[in-house]
PDB file of N, CA and C in Angstrom:
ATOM      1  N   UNK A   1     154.132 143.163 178.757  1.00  0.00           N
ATOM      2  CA  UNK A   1     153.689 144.040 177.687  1.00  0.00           C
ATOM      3  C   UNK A   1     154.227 145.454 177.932  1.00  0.00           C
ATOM      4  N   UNK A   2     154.728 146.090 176.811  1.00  0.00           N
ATOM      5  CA  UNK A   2     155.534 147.182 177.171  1.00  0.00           C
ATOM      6  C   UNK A   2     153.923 148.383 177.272  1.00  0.00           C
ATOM      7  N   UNK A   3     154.466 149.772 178.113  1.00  0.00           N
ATOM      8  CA  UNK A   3     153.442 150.347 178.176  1.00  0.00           C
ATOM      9  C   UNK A   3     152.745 150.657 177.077  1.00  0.00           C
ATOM     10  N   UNK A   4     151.463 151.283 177.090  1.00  0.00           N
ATOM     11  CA  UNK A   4     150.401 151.799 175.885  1.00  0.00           C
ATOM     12  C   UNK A   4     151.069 152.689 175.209  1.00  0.00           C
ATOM     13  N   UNK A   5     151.811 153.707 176.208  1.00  0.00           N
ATOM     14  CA  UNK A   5     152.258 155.311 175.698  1.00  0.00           C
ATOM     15  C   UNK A   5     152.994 155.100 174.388  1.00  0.00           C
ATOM     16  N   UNK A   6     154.348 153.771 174.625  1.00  0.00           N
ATOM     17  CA  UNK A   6     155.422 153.872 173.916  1.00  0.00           C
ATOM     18  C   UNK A   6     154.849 153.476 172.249  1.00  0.00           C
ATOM     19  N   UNK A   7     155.565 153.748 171.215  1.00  0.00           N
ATOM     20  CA  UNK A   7     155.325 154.110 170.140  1.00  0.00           C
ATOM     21  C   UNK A   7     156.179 153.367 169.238  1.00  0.00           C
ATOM     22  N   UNK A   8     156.528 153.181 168.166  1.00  0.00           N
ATOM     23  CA  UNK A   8     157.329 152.411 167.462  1.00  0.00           C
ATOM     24  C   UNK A   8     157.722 153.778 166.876  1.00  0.00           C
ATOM     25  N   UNK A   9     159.319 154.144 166.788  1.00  0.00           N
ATOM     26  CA  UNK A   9     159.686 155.357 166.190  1.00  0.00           C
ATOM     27  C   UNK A   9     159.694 154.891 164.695  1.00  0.00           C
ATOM     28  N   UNK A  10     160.079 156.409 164.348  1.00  0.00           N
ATOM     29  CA  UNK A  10     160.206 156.215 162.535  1.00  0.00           C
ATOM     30  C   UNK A  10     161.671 155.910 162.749  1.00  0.00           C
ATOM     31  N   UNK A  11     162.667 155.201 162.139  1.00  0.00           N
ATOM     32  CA  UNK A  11     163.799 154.540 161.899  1.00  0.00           C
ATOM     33  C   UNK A  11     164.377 155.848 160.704  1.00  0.00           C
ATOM     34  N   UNK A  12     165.921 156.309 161.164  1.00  0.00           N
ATOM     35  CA  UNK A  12     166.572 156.548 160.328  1.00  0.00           C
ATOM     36  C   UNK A  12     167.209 155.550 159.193  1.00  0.00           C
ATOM     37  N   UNK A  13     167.648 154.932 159.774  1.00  0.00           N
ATOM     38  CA  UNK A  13     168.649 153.903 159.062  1.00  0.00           C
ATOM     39  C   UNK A  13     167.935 151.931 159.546  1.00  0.00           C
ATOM     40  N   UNK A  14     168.437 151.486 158.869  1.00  0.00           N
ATOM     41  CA  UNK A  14     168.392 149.849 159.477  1.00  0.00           C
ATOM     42  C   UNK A  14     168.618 149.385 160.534  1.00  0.00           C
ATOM     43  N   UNK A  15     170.126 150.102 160.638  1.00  0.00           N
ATOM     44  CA  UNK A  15     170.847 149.580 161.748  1.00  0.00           C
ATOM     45  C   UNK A  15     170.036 150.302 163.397  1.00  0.00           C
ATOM     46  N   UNK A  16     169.646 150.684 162.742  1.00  0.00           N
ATOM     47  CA  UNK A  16     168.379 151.832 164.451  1.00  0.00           C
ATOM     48  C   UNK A  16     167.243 150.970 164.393  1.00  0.00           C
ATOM     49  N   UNK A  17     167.003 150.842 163.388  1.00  0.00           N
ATOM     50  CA  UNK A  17     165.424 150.127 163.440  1.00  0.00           C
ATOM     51  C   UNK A  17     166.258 148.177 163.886  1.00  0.00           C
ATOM     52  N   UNK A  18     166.850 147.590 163.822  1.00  0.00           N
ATOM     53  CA  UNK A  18     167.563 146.379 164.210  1.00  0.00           C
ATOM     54  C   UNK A  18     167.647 146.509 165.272  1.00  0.00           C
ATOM     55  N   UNK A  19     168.296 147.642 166.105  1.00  0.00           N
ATOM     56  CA  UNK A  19     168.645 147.393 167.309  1.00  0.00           C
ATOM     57  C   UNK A  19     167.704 147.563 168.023  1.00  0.00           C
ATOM     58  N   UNK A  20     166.533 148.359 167.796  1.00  0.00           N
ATOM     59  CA  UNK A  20     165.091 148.478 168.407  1.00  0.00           C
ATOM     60  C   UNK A  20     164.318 147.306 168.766  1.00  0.00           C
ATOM     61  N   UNK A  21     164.203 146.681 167.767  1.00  0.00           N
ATOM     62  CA  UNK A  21     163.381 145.503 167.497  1.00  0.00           C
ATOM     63  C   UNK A  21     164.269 144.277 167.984  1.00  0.00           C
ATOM     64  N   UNK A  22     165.378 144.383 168.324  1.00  0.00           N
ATOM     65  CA  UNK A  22     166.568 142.946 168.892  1.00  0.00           C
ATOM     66  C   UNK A  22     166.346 143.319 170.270  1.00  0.00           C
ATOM     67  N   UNK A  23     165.385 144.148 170.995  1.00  0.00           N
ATOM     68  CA  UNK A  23     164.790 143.894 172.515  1.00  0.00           C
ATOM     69  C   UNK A  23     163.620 144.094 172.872  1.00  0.00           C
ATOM     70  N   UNK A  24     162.785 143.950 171.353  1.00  0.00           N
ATOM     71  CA  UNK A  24     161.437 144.055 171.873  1.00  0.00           C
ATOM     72  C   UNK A  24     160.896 143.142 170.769  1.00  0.00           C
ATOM     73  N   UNK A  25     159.171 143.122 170.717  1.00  0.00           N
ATOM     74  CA  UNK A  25     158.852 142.292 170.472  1.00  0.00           C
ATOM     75  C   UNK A  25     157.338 142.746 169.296  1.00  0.00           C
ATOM     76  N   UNK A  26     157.174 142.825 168.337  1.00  0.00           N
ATOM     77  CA  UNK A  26     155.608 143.264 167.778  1.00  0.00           C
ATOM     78  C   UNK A  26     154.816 143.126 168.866  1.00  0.00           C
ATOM     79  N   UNK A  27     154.461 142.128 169.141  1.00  0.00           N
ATOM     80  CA  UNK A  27     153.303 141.536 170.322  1.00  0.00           C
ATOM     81  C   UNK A  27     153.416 142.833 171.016  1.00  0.00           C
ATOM     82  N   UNK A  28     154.346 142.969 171.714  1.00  0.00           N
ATOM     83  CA  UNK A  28     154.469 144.347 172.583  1.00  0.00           C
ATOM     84  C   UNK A  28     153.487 145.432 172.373  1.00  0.00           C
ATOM     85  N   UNK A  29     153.160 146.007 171.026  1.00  0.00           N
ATOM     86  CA  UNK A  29     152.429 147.229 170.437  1.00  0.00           C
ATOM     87  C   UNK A  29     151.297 146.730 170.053  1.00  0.00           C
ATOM     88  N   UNK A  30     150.653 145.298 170.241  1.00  0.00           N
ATOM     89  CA  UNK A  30     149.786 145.281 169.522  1.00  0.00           C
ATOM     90  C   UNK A  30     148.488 145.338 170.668  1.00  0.00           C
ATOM     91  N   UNK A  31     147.369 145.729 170.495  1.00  0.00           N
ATOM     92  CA  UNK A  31     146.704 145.722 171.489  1.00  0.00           C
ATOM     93  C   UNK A  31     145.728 144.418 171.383  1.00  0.00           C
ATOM     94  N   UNK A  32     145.439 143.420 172.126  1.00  0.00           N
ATOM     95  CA  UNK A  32     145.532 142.143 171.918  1.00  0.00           C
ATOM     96  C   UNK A  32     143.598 142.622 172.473  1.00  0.00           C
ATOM     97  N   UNK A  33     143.245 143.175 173.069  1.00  0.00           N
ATOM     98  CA  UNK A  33     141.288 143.267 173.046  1.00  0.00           C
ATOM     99  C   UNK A  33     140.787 143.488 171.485  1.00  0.00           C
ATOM    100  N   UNK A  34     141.617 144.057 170.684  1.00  0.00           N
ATOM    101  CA  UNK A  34     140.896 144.280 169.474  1.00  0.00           C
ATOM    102  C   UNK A  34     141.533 143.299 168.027  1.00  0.00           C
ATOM    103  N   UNK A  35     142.106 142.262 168.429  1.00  0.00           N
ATOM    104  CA  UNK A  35     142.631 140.818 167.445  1.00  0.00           C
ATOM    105  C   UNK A  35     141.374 140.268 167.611  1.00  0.00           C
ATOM    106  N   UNK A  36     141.322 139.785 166.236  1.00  0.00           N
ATOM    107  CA  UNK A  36     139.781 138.885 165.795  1.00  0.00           C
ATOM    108  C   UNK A  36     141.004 138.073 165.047  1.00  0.00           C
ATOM    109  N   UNK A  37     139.941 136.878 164.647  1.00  0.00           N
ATOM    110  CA  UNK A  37     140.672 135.495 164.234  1.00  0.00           C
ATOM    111  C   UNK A  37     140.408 136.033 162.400  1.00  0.00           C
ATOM    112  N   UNK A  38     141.666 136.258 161.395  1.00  0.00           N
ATOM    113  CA  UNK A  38     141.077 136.579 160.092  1.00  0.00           C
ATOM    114  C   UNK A  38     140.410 135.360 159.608  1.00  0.00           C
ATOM    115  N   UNK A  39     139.572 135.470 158.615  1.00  0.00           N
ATOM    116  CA  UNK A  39     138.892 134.773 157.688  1.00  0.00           C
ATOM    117  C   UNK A  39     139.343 135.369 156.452  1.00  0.00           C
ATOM    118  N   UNK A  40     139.621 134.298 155.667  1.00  0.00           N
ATOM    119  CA  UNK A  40     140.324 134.057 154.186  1.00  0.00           C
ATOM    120  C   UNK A  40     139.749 133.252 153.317  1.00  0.00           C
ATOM    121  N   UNK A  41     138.138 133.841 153.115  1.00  0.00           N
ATOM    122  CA  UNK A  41     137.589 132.799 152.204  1.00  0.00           C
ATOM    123  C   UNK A  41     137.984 132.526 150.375  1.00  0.00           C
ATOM    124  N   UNK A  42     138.548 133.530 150.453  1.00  0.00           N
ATOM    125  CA  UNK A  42     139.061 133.400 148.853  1.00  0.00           C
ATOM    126  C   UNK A  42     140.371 132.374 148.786  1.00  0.00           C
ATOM    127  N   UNK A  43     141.497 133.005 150.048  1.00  0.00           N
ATOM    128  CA  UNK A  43     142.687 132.071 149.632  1.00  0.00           C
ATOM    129  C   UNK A  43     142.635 130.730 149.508  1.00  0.00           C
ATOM    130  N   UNK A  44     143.208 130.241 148.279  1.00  0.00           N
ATOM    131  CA  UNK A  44     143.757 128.828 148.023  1.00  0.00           C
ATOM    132  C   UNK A  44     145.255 128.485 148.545  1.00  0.00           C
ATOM    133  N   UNK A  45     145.155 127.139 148.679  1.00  0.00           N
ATOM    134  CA  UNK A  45     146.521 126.863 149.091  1.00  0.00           C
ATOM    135  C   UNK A  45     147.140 126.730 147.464  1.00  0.00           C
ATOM    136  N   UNK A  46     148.500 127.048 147.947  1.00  0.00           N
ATOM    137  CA  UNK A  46     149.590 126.675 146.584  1.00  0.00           C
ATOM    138  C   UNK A  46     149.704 125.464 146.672  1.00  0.00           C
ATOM    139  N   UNK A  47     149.683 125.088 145.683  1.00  0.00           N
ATOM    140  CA  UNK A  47     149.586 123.848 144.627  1.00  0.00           C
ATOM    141  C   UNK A  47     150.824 123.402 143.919  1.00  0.00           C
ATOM    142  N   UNK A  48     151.559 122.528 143.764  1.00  0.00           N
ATOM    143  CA  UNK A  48     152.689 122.236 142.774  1.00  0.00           C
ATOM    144  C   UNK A  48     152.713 120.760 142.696  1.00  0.00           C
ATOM    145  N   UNK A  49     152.403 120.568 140.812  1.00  0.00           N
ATOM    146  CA  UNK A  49     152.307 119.095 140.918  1.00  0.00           C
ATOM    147  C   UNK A  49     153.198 118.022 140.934  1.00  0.00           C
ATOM    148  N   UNK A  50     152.755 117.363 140.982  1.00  0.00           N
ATOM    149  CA  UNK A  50     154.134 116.230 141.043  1.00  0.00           C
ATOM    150  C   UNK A  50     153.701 114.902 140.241  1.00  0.00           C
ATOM    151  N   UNK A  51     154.849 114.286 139.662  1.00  0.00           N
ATOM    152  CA  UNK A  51     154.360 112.742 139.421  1.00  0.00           C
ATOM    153  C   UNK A  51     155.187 111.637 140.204  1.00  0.00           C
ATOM    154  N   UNK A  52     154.088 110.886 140.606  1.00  0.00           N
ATOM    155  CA  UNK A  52     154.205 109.571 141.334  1.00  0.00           C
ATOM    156  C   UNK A  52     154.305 108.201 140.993  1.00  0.00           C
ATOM    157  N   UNK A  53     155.157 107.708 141.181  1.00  0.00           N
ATOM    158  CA  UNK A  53     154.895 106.180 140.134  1.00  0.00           C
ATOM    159  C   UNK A  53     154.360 105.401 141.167  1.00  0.00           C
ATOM    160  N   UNK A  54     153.029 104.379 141.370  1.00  0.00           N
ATOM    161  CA  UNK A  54     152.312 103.771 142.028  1.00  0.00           C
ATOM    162  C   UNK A  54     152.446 102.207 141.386  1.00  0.00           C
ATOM    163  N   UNK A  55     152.305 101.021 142.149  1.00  0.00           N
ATOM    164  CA  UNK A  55     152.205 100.011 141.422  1.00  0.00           C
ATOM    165  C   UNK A  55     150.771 100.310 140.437  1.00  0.00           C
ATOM    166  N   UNK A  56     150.359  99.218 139.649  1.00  0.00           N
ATOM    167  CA  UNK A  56     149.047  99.442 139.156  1.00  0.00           C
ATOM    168  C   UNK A  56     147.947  99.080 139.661  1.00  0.00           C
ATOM    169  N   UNK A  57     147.986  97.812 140.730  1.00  0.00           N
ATOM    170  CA  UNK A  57     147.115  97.602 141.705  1.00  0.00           C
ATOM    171  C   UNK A  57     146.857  98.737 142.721  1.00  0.00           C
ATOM    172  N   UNK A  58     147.786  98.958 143.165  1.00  0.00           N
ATOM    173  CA  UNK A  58     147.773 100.121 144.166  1.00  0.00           C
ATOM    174  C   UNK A  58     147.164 101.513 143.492  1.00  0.00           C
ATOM    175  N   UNK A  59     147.144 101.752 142.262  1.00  0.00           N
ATOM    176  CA  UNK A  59     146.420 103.062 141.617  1.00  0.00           C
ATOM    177  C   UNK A  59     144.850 101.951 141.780  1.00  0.00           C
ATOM    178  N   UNK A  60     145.184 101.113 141.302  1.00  0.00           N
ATOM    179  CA  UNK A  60     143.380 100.497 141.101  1.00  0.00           C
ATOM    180  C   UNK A  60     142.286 100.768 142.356  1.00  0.00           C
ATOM    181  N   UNK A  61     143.358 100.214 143.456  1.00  0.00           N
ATOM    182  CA  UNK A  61     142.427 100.111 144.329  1.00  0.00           C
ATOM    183  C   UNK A  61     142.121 101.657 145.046  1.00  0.00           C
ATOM    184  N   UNK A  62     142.879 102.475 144.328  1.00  0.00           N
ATOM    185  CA  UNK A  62     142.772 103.924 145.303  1.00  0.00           C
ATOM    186  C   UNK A  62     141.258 104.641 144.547  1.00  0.00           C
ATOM    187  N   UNK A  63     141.459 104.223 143.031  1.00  0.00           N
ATOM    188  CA  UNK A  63     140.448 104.748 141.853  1.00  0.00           C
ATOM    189  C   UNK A  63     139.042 104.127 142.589  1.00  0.00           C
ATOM    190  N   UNK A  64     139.063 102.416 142.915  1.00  0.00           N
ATOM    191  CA  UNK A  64     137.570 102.170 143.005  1.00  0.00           C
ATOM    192  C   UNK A  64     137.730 102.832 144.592  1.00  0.00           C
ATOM    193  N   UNK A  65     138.194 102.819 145.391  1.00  0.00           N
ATOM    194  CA  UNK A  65     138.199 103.783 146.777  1.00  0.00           C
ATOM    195  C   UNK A  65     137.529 104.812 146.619  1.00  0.00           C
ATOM    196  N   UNK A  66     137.938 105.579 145.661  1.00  0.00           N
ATOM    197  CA  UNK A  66     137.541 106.712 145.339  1.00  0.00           C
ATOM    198  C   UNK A  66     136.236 107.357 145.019  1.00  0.00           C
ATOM    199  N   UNK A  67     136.255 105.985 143.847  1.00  0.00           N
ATOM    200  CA  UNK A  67     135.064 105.897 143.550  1.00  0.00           C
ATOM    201  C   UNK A  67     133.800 105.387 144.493  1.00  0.00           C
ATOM    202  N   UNK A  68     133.608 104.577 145.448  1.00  0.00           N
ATOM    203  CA  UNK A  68     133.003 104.805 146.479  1.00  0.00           C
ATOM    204  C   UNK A  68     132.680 105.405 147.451  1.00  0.00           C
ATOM    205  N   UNK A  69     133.715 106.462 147.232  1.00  0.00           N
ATOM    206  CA  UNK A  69     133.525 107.365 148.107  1.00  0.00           C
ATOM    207  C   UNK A  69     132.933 109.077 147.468  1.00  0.00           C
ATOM    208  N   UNK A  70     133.055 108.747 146.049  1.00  0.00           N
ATOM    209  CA  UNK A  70     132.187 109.776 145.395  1.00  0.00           C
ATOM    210  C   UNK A  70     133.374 110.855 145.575  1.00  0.00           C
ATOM    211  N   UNK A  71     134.791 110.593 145.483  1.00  0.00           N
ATOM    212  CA  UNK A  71     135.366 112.112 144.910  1.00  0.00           C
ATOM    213  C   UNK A  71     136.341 111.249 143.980  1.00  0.00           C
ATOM    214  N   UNK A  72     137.132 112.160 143.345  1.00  0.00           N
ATOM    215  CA  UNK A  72     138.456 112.226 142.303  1.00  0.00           C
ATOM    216  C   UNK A  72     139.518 111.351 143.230  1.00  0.00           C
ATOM    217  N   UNK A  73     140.142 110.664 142.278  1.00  0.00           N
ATOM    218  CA  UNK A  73     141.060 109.374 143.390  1.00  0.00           C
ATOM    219  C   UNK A  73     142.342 110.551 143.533  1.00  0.00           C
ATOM    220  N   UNK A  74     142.563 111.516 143.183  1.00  0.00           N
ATOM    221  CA  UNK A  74     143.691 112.096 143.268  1.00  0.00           C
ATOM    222  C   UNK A  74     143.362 113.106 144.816  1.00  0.00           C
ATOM    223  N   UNK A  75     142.240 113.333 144.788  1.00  0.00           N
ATOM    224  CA  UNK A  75     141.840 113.881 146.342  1.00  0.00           C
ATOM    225  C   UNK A  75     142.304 113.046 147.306  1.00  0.00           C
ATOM    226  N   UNK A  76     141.487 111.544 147.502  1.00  0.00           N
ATOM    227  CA  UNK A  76     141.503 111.070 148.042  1.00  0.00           C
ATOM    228  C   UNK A  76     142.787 111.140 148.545  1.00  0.00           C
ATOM    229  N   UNK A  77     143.801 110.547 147.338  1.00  0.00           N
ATOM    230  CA  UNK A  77     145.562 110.312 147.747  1.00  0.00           C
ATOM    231  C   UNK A  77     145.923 111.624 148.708  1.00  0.00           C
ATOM    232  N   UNK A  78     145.434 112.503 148.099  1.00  0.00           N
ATOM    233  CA  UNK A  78     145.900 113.805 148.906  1.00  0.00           C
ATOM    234  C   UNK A  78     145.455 113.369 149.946  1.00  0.00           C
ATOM    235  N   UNK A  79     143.854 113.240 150.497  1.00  0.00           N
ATOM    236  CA  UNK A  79     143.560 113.181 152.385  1.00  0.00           C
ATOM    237  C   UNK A  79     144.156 111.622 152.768  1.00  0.00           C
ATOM    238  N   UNK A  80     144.898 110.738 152.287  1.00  0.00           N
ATOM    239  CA  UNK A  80     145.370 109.652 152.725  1.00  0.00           C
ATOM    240  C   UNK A  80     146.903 110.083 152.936  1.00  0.00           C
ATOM    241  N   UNK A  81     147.777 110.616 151.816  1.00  0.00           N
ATOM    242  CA  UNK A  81     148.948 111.427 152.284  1.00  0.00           C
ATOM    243  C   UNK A  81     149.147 112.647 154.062  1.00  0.00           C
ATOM    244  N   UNK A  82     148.468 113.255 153.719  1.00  0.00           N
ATOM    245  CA  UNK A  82     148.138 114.432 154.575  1.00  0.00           C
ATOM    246  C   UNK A  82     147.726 113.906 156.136  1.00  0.00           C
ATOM    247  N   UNK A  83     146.969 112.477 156.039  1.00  0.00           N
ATOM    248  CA  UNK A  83     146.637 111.866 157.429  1.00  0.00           C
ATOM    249  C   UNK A  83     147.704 111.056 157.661  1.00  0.00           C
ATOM    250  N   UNK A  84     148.539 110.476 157.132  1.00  0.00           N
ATOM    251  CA  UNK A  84     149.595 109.987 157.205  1.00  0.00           C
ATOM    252  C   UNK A  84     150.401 110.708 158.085  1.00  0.00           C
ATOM    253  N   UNK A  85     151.125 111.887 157.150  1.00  0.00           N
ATOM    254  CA  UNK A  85     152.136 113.090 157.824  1.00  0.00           C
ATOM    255  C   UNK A  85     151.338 113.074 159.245  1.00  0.00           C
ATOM    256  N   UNK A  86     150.701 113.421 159.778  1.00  0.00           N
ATOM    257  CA  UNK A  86     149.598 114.006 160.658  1.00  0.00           C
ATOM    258  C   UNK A  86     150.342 113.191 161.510  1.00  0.00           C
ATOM    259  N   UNK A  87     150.192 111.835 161.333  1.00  0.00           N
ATOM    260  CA  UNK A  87     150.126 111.180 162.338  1.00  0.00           C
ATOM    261  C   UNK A  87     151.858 110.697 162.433  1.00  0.00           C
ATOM    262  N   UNK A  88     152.156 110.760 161.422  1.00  0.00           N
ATOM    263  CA  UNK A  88     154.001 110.906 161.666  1.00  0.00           C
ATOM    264  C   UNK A  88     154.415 112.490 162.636  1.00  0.00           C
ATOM    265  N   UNK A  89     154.215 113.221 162.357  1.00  0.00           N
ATOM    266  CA  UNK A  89     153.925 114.439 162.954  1.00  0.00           C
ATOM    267  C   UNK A  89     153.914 114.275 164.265  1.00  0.00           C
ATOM    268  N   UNK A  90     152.778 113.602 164.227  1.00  0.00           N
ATOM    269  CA  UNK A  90     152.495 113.703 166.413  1.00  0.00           C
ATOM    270  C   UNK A  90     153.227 112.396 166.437  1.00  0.00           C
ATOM    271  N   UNK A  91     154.124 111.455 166.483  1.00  0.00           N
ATOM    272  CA  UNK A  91     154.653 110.097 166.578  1.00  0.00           C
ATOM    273  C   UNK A  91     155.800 111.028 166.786  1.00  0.00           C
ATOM    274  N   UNK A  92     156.452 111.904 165.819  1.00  0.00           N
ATOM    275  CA  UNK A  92     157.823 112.392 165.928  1.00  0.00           C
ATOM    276  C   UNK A  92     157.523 113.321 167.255  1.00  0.00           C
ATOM    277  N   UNK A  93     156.519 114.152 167.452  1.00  0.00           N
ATOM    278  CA  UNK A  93     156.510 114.925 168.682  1.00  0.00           C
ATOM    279  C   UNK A  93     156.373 114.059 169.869  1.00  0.00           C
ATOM    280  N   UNK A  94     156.010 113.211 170.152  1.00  0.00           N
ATOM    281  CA  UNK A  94     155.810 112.447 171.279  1.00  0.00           C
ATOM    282  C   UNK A  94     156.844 111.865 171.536  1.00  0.00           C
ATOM    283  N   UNK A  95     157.678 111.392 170.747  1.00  0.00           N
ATOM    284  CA  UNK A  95     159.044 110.755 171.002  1.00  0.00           C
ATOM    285  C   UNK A  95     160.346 111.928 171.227  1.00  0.00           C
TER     286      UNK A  95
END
């Protein structure tokens, strides 16, 4: 950690402020006793829809799934997608 004293100068140009920052690091200036974890109760994640072509059995059985489980079958697909990746995810990291 670079010392407390040092300061982040004001930058004339780009090319000063580039070469500053190409041997140091943010972390460096930040004083790490006073980082708290943020909370973001408003943000939503971005959203962009898509269409999927499913057999029709395969939509059926996701709908009564769904429906037993008391949410929207399009959720569901989402936490059945999302646990999927997850676990492709750690399969690709382990290998």
């Amino acid at each position: 950690m670079k010392k407390k004293t040092e300061q982040i100068p004001v930058f004339k140009t780009e090319d000063e402020e580039r070469e500053f920052w190409a041997t140091r690091s943010p972390l460096d200036f930040m004083d790490r006793a006073s980082v708290r974890k943020g909370i973001f109760p408003e943000l939503k994640p971005s959203l962009k829809s898509i269409s999927i072509r499913l057999p029709e059995d395969m939509l059926e059985d996701l709908k009564v799934l769904a429906h037993k489980k008391d949410v929207p079958y399009q959720s569901l697909a989402k936490i059945y997608l999302a646990r999927e990746i997850l676990i492709e995810r750690r399969t690709l990291k382990a290998s």
